[in-house]
PDB file of N, CA and C in Angstrom:
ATOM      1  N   UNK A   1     103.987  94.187  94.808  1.00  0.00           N
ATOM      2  CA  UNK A   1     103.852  93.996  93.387  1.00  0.00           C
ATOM      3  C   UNK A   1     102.392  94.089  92.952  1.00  0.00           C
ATOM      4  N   UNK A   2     101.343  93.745  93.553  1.00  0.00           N
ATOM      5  CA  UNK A   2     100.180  94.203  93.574  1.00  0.00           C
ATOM      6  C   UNK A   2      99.416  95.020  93.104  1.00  0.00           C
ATOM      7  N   UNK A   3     100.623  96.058  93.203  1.00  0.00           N
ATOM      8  CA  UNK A   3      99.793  97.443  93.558  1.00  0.00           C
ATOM      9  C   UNK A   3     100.098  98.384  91.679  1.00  0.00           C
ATOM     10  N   UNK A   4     101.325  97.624  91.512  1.00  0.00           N
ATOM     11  CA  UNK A   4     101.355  98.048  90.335  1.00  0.00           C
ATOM     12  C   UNK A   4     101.106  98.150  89.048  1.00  0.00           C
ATOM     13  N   UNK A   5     100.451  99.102  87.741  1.00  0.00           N
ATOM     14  CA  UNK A   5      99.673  99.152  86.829  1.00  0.00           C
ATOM     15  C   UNK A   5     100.544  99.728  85.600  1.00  0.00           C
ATOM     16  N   UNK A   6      99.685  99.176  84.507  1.00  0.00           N
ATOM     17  CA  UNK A   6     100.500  99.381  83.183  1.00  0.00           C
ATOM     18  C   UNK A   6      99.328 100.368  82.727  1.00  0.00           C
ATOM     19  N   UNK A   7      99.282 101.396  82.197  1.00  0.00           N
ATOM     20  CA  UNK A   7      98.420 102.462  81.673  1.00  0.00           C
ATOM     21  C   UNK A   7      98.128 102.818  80.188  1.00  0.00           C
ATOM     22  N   UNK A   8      97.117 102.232  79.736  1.00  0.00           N
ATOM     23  CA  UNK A   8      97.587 102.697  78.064  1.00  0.00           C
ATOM     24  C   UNK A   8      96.712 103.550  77.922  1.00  0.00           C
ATOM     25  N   UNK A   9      97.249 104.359  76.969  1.00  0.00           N
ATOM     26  CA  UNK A   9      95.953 105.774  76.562  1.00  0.00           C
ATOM     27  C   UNK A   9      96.795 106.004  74.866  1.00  0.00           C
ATOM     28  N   UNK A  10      96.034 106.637  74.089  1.00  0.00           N
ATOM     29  CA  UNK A  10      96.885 107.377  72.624  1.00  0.00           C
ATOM     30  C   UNK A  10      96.459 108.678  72.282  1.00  0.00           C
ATOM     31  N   UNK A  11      97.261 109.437  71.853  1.00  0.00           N
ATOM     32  CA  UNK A  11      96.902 110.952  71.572  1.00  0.00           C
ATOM     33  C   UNK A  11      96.661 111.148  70.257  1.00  0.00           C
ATOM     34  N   UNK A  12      96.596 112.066  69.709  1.00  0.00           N
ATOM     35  CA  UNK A  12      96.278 112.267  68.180  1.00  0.00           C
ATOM     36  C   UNK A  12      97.972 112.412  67.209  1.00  0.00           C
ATOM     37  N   UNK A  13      98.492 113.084  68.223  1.00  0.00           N
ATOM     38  CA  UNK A  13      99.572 113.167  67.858  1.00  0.00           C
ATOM     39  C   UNK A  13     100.610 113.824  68.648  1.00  0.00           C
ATOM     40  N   UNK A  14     102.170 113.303  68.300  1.00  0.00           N
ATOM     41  CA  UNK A  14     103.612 112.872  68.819  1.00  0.00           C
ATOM     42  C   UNK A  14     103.881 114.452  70.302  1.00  0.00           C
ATOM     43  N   UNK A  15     102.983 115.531  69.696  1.00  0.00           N
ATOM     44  CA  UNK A  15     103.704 116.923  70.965  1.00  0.00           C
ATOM     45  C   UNK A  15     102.608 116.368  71.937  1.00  0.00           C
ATOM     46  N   UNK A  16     101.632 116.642  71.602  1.00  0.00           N
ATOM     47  CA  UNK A  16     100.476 115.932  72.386  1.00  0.00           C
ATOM     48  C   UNK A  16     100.733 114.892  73.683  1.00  0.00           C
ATOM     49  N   UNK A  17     101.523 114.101  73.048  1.00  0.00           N
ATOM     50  CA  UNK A  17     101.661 112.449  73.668  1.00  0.00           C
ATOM     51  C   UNK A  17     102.957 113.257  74.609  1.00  0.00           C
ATOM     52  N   UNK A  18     104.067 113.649  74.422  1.00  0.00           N
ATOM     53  CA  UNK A  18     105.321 114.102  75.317  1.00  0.00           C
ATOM     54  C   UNK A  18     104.689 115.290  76.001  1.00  0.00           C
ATOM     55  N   UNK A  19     103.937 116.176  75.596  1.00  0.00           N
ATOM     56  CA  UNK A  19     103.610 117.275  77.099  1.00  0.00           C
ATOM     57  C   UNK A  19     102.653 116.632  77.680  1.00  0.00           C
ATOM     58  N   UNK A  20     101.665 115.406  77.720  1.00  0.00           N
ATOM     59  CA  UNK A  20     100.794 114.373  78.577  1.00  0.00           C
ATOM     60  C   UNK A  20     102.123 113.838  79.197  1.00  0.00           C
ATOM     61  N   UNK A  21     103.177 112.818  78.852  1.00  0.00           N
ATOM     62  CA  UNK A  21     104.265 111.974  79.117  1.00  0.00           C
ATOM     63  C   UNK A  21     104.777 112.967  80.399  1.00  0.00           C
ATOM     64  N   UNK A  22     105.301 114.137  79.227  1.00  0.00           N
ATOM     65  CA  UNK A  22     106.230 114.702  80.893  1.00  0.00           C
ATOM     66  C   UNK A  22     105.409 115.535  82.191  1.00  0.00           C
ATOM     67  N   UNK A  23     103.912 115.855  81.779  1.00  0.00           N
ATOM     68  CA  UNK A  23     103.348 116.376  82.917  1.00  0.00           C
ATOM     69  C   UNK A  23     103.154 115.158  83.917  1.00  0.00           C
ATOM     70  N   UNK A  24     102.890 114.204  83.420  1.00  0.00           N
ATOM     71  CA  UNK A  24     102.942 112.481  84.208  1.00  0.00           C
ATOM     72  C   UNK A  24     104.326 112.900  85.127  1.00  0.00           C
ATOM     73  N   UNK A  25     104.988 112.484  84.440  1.00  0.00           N
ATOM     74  CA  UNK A  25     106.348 112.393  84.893  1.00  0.00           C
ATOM     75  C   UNK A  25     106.699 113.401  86.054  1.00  0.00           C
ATOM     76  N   UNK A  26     106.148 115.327  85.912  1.00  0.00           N
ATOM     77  CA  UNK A  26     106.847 116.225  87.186  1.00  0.00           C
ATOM     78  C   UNK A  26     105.512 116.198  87.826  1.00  0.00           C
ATOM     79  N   UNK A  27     104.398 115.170  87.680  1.00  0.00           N
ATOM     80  CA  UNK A  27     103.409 115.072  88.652  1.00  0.00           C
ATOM     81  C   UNK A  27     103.623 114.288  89.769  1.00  0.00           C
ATOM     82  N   UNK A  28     104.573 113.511  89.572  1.00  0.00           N
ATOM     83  CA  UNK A  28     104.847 112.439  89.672  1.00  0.00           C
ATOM     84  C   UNK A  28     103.670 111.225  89.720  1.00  0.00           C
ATOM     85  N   UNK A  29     102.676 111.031  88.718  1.00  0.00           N
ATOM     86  CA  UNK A  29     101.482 110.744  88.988  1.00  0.00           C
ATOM     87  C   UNK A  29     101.602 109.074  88.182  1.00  0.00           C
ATOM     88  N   UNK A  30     103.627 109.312  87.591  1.00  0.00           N
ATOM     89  CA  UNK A  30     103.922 107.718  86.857  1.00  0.00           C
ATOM     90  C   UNK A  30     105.365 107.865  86.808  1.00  0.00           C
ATOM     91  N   UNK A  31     105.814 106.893  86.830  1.00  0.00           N
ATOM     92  CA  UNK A  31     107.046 106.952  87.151  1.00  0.00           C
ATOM     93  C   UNK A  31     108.089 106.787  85.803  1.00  0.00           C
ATOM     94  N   UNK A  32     107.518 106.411  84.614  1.00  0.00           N
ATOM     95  CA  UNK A  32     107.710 106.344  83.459  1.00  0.00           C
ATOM     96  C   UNK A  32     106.996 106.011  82.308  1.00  0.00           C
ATOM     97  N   UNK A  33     106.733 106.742  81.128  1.00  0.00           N
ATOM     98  CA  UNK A  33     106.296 106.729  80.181  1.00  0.00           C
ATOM     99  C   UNK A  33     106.836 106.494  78.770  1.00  0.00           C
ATOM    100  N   UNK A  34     106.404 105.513  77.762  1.00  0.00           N
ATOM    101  CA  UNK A  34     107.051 105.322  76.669  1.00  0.00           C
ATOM    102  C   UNK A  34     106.171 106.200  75.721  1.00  0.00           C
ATOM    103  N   UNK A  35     106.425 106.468  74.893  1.00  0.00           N
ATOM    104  CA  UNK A  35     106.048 106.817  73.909  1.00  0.00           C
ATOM    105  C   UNK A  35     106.511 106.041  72.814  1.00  0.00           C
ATOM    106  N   UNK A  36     105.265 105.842  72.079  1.00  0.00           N
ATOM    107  CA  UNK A  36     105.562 104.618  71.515  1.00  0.00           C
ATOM    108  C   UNK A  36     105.328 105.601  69.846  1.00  0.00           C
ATOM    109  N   UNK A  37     105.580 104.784  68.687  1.00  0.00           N
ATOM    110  CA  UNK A  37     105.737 104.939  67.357  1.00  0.00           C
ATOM    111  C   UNK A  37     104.261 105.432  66.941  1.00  0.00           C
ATOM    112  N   UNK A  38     103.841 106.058  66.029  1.00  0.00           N
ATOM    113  CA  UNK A  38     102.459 106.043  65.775  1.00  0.00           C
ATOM    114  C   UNK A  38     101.690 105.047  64.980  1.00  0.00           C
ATOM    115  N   UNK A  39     100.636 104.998  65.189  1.00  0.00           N
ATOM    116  CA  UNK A  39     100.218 103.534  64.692  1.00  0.00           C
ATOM    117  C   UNK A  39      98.333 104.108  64.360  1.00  0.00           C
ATOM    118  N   UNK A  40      98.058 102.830  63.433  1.00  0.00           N
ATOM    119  CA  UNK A  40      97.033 103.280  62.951  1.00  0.00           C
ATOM    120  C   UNK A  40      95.796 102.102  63.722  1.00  0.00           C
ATOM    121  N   UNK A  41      94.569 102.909  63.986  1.00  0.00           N
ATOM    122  CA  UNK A  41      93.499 102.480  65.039  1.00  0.00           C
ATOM    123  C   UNK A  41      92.267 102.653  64.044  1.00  0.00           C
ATOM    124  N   UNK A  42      91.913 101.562  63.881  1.00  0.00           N
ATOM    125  CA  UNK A  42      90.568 101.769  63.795  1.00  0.00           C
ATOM    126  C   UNK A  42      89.383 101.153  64.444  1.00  0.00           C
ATOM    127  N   UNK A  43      88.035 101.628  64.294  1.00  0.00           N
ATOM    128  CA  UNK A  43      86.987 101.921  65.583  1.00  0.00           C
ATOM    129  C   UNK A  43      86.014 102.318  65.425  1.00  0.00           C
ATOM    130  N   UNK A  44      84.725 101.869  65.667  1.00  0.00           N
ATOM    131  CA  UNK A  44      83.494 102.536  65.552  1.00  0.00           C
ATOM    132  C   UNK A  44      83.235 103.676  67.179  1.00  0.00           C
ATOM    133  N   UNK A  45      83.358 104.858  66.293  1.00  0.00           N
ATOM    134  CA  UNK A  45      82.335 105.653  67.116  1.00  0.00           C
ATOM    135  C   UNK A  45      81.167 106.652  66.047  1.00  0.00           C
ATOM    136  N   UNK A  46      80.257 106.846  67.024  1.00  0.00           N
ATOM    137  CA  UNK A  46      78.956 107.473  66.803  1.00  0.00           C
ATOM    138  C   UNK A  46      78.042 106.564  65.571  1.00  0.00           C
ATOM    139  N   UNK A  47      78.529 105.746  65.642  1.00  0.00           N
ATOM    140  CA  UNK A  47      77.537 104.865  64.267  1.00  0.00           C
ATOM    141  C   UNK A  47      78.638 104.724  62.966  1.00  0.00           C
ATOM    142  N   UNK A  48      80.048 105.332  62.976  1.00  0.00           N
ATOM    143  CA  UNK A  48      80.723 105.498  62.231  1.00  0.00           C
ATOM    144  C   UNK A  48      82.132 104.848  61.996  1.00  0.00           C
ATOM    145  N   UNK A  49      82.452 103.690  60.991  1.00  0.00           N
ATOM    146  CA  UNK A  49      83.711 103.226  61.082  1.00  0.00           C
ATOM    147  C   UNK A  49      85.003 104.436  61.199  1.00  0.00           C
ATOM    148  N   UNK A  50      85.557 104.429  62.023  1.00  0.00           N
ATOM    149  CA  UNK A  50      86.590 105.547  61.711  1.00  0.00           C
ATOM    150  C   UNK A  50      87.965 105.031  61.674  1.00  0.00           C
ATOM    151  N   UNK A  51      88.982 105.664  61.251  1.00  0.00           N
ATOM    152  CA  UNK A  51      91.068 105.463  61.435  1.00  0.00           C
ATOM    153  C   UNK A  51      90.958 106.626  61.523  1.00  0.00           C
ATOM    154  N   UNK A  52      92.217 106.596  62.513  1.00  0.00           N
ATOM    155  CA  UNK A  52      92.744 107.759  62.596  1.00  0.00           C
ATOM    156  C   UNK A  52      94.753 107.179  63.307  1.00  0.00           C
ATOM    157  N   UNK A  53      95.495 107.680  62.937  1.00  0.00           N
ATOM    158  CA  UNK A  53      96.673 107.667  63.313  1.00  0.00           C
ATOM    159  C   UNK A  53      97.185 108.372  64.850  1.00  0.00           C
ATOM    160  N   UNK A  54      97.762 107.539  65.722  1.00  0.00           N
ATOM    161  CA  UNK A  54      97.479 107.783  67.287  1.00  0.00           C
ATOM    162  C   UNK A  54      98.728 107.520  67.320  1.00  0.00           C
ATOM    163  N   UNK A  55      99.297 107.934  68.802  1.00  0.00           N
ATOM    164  CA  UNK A  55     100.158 107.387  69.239  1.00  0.00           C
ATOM    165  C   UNK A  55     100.241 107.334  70.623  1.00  0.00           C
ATOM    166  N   UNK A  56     100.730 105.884  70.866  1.00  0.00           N
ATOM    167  CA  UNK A  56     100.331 105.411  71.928  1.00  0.00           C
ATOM    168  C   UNK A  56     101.222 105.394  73.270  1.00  0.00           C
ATOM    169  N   UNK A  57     100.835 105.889  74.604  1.00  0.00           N
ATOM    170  CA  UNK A  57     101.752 105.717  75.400  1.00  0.00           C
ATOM    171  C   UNK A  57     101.454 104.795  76.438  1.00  0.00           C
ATOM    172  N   UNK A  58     102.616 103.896  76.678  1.00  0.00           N
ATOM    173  CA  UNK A  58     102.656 103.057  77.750  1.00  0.00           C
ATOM    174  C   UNK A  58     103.131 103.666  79.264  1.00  0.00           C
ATOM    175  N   UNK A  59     102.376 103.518  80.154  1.00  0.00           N
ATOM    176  CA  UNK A  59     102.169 104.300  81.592  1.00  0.00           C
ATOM    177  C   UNK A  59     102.290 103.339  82.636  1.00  0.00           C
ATOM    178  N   UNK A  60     103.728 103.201  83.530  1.00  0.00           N
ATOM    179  CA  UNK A  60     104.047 102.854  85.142  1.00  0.00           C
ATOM    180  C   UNK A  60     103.372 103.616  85.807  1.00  0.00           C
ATOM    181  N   UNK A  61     102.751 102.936  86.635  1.00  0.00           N
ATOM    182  CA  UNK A  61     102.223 103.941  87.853  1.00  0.00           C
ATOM    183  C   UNK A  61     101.563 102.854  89.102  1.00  0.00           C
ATOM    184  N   UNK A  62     101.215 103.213  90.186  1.00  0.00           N
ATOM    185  CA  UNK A  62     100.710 102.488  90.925  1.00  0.00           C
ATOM    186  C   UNK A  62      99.013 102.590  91.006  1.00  0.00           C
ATOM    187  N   UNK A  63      98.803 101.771  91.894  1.00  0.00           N
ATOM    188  CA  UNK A  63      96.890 101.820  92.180  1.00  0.00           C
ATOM    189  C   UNK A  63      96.630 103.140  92.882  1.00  0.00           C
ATOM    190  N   UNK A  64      97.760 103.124  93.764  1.00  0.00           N
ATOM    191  CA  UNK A  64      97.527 104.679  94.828  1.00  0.00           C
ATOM    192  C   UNK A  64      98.046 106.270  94.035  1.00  0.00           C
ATOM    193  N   UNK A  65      98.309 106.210  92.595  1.00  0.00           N
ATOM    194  CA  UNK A  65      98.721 106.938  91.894  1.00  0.00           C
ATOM    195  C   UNK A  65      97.589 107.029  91.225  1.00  0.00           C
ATOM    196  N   UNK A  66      97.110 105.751  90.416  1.00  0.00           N
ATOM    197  CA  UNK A  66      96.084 105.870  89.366  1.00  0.00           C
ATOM    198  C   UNK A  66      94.795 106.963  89.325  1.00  0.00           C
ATOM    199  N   UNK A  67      94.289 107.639  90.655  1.00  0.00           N
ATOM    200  CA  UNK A  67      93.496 108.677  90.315  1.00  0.00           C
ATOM    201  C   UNK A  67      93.822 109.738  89.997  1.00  0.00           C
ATOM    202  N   UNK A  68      95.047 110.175  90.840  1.00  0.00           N
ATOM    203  CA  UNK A  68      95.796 111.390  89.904  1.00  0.00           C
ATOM    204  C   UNK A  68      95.881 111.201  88.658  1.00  0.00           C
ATOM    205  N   UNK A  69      96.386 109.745  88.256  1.00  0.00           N
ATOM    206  CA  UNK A  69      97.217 110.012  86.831  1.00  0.00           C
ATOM    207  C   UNK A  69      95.588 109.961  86.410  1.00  0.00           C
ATOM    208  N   UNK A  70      94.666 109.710  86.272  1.00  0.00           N
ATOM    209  CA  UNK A  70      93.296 109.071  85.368  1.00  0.00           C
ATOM    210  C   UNK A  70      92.570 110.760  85.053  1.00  0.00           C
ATOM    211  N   UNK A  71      92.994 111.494  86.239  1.00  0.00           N
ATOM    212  CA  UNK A  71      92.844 112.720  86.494  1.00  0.00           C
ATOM    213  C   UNK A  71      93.040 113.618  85.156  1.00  0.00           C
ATOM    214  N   UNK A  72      94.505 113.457  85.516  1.00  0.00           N
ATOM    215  CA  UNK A  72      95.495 114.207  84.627  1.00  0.00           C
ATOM    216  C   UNK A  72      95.473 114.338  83.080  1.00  0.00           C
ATOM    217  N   UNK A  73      95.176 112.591  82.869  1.00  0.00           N
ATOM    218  CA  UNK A  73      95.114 112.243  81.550  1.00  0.00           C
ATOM    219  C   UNK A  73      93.513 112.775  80.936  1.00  0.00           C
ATOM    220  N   UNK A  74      92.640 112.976  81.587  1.00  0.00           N
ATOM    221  CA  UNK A  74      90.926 113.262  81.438  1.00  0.00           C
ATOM    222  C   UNK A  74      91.021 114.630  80.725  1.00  0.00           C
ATOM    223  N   UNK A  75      91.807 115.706  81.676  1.00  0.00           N
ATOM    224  CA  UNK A  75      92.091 117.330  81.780  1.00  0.00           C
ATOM    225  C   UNK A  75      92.827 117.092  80.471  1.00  0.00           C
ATOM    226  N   UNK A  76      93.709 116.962  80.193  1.00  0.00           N
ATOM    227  CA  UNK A  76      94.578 117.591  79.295  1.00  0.00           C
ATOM    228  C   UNK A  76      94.533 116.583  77.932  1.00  0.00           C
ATOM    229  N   UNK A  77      93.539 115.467  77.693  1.00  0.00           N
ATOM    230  CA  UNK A  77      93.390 114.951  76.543  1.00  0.00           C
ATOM    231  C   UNK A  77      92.212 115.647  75.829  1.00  0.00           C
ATOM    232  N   UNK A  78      92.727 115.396  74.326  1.00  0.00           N
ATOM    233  CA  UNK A  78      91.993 116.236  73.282  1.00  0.00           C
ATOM    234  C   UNK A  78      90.774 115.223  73.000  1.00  0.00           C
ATOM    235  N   UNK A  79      90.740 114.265  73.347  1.00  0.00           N
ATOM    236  CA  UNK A  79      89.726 113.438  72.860  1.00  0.00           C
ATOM    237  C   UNK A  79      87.998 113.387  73.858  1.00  0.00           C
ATOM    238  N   UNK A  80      86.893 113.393  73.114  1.00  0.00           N
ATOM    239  CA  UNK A  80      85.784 113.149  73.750  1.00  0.00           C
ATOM    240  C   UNK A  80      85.957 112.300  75.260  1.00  0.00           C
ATOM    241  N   UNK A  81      85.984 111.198  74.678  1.00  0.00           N
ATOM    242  CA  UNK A  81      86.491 109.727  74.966  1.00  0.00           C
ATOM    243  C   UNK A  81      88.033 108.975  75.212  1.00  0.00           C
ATOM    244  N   UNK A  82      88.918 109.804  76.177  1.00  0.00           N
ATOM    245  CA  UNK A  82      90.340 108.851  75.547  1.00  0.00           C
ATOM    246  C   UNK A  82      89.854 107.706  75.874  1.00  0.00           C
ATOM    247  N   UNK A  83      90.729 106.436  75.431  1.00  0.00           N
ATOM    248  CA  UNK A  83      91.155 105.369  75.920  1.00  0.00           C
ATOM    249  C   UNK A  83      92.377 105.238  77.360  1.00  0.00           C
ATOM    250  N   UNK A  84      91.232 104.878  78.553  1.00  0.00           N
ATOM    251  CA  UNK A  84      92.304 104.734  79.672  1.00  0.00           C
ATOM    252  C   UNK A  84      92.364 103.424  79.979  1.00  0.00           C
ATOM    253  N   UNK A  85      93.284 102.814  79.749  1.00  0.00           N
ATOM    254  CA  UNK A  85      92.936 101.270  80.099  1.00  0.00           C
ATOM    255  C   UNK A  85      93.993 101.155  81.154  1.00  0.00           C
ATOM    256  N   UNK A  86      93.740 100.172  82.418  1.00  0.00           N
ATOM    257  CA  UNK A  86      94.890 100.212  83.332  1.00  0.00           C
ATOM    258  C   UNK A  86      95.208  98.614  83.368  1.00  0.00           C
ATOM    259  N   UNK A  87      96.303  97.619  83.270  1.00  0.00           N
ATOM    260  CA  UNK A  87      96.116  96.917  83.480  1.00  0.00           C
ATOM    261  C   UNK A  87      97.109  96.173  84.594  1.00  0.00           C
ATOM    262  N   UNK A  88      96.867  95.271  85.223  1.00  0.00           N
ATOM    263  CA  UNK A  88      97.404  94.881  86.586  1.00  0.00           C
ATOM    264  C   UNK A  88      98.614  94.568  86.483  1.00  0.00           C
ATOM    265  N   UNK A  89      99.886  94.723  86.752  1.00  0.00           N
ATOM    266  CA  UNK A  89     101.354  94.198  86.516  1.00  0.00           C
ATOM    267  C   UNK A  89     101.325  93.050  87.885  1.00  0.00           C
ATOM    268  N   UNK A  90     100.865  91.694  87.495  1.00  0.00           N
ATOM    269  CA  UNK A  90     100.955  90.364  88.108  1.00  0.00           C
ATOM    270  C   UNK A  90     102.825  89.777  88.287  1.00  0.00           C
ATOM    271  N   UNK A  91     103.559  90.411  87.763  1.00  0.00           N
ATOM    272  CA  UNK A  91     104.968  90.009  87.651  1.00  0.00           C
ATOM    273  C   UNK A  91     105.961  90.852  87.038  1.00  0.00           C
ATOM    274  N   UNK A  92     107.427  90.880  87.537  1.00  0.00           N
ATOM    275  CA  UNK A  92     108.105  91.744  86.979  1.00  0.00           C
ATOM    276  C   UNK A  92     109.384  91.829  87.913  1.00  0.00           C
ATOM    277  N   UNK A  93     110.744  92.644  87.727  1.00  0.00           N
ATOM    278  CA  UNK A  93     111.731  92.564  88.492  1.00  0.00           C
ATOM    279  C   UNK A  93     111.076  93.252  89.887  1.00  0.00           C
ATOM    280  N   UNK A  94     111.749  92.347  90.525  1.00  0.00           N
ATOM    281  CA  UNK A  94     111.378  93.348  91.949  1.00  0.00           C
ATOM    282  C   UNK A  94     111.183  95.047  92.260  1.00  0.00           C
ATOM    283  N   UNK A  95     112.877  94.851  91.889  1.00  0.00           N
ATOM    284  CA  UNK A  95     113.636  96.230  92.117  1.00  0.00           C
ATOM    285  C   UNK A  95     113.015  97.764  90.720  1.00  0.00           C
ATOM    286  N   UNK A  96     112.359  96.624  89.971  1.00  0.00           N
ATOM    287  CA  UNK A  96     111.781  97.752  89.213  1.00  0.00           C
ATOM    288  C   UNK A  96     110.588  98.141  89.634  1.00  0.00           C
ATOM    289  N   UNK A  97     109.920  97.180  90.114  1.00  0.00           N
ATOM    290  CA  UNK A  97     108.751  97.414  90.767  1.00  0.00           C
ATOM    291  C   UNK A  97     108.307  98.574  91.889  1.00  0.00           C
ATOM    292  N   UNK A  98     110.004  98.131  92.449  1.00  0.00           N
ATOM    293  CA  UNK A  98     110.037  99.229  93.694  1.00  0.00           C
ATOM    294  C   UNK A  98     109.749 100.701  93.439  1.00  0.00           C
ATOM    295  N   UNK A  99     110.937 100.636  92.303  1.00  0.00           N
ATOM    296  CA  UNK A  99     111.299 101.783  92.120  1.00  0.00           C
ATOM    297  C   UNK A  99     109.900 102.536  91.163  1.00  0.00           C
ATOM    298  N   UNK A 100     109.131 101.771  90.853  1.00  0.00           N
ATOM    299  CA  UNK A 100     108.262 102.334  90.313  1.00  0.00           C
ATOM    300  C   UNK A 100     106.911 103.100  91.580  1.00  0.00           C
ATOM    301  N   UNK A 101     107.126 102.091  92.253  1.00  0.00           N
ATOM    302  CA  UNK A 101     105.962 102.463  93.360  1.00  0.00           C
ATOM    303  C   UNK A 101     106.870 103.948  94.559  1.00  0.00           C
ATOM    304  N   UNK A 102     108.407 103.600  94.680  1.00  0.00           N
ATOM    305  CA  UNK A 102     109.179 104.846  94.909  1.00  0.00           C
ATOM    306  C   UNK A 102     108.903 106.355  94.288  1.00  0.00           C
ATOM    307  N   UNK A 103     108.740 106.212  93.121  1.00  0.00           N
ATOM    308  CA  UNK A 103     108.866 107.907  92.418  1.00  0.00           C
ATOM    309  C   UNK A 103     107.337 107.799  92.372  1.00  0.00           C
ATOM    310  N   UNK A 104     106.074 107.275  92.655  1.00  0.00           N
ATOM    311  CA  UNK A 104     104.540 107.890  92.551  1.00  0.00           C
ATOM    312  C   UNK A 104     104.360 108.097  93.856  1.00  0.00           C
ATOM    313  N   UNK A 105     105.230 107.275  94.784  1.00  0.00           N
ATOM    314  CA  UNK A 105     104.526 107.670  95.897  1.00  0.00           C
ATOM    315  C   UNK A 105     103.984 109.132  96.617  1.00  0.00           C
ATOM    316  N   UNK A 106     105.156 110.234  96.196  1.00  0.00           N
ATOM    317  CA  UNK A 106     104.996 111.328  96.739  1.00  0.00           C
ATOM    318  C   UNK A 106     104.455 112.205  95.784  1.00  0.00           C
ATOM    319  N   UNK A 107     103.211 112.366  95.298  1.00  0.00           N
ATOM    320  CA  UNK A 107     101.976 113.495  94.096  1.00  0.00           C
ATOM    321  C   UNK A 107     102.649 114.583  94.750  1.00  0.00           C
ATOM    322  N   UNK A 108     102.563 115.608  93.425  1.00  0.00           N
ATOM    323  CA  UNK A 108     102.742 116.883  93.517  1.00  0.00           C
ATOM    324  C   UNK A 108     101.186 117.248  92.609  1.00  0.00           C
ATOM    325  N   UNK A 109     100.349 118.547  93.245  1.00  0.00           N
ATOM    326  CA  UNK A 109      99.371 119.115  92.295  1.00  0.00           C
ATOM    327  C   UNK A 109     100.392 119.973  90.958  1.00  0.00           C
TER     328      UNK A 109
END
């Protein structure tokens, strides 16, 4: 259970977020991805208050996955800067757990 990570990142927008989601997915670099509703972010970059409307995906994956997926998500995001945040899954069903650390284990390039 350790080993497993929750991944958040957001795209600009909804095609964006599902061809990131499903290249995850036949990378096997996460074992499931939500795509979540779009939602509005705001944020200073370059000296500048900014919004912009994102949408956000939530990312299974393991620690021994996470460089592929950090990889993956770097290459094919439109942003300067995405947001990769990984955070530690301390608890959860077992059997989901498994099965999450089951489908990353074996990367495909």
């Amino acid at each position: 259970m350790d080993d497993i990570l929750l991944v958040i990142t957001n795209l600009p927008d909804a095609a964006s977020a599902e061809k990131l989601a499903r290249q995850l997915i036949e990378t096997r670099a996460a074992a499931c991805v939500n795509q979540l509703a779009p939602c509005t972010s705001t944020y200073r970059w370059k000296d500048n208050i900014e919004t912009a409307t994102e949408v956000p995906l939530l990312i299974k994956t393991t620690r021994a996955a996470y460089p592929r997926l950090e990889k993956l998500i770097r290459e094919a995001h439109p942003y300067e800067l995405p947001e990769i945040i990984a955070v530690l899954v301390t608890a959860g069903l077992p059997s989901y757990l498994d099965w999450v650390d089951g489908e990353t284990t074996t990367l495909k390039e």
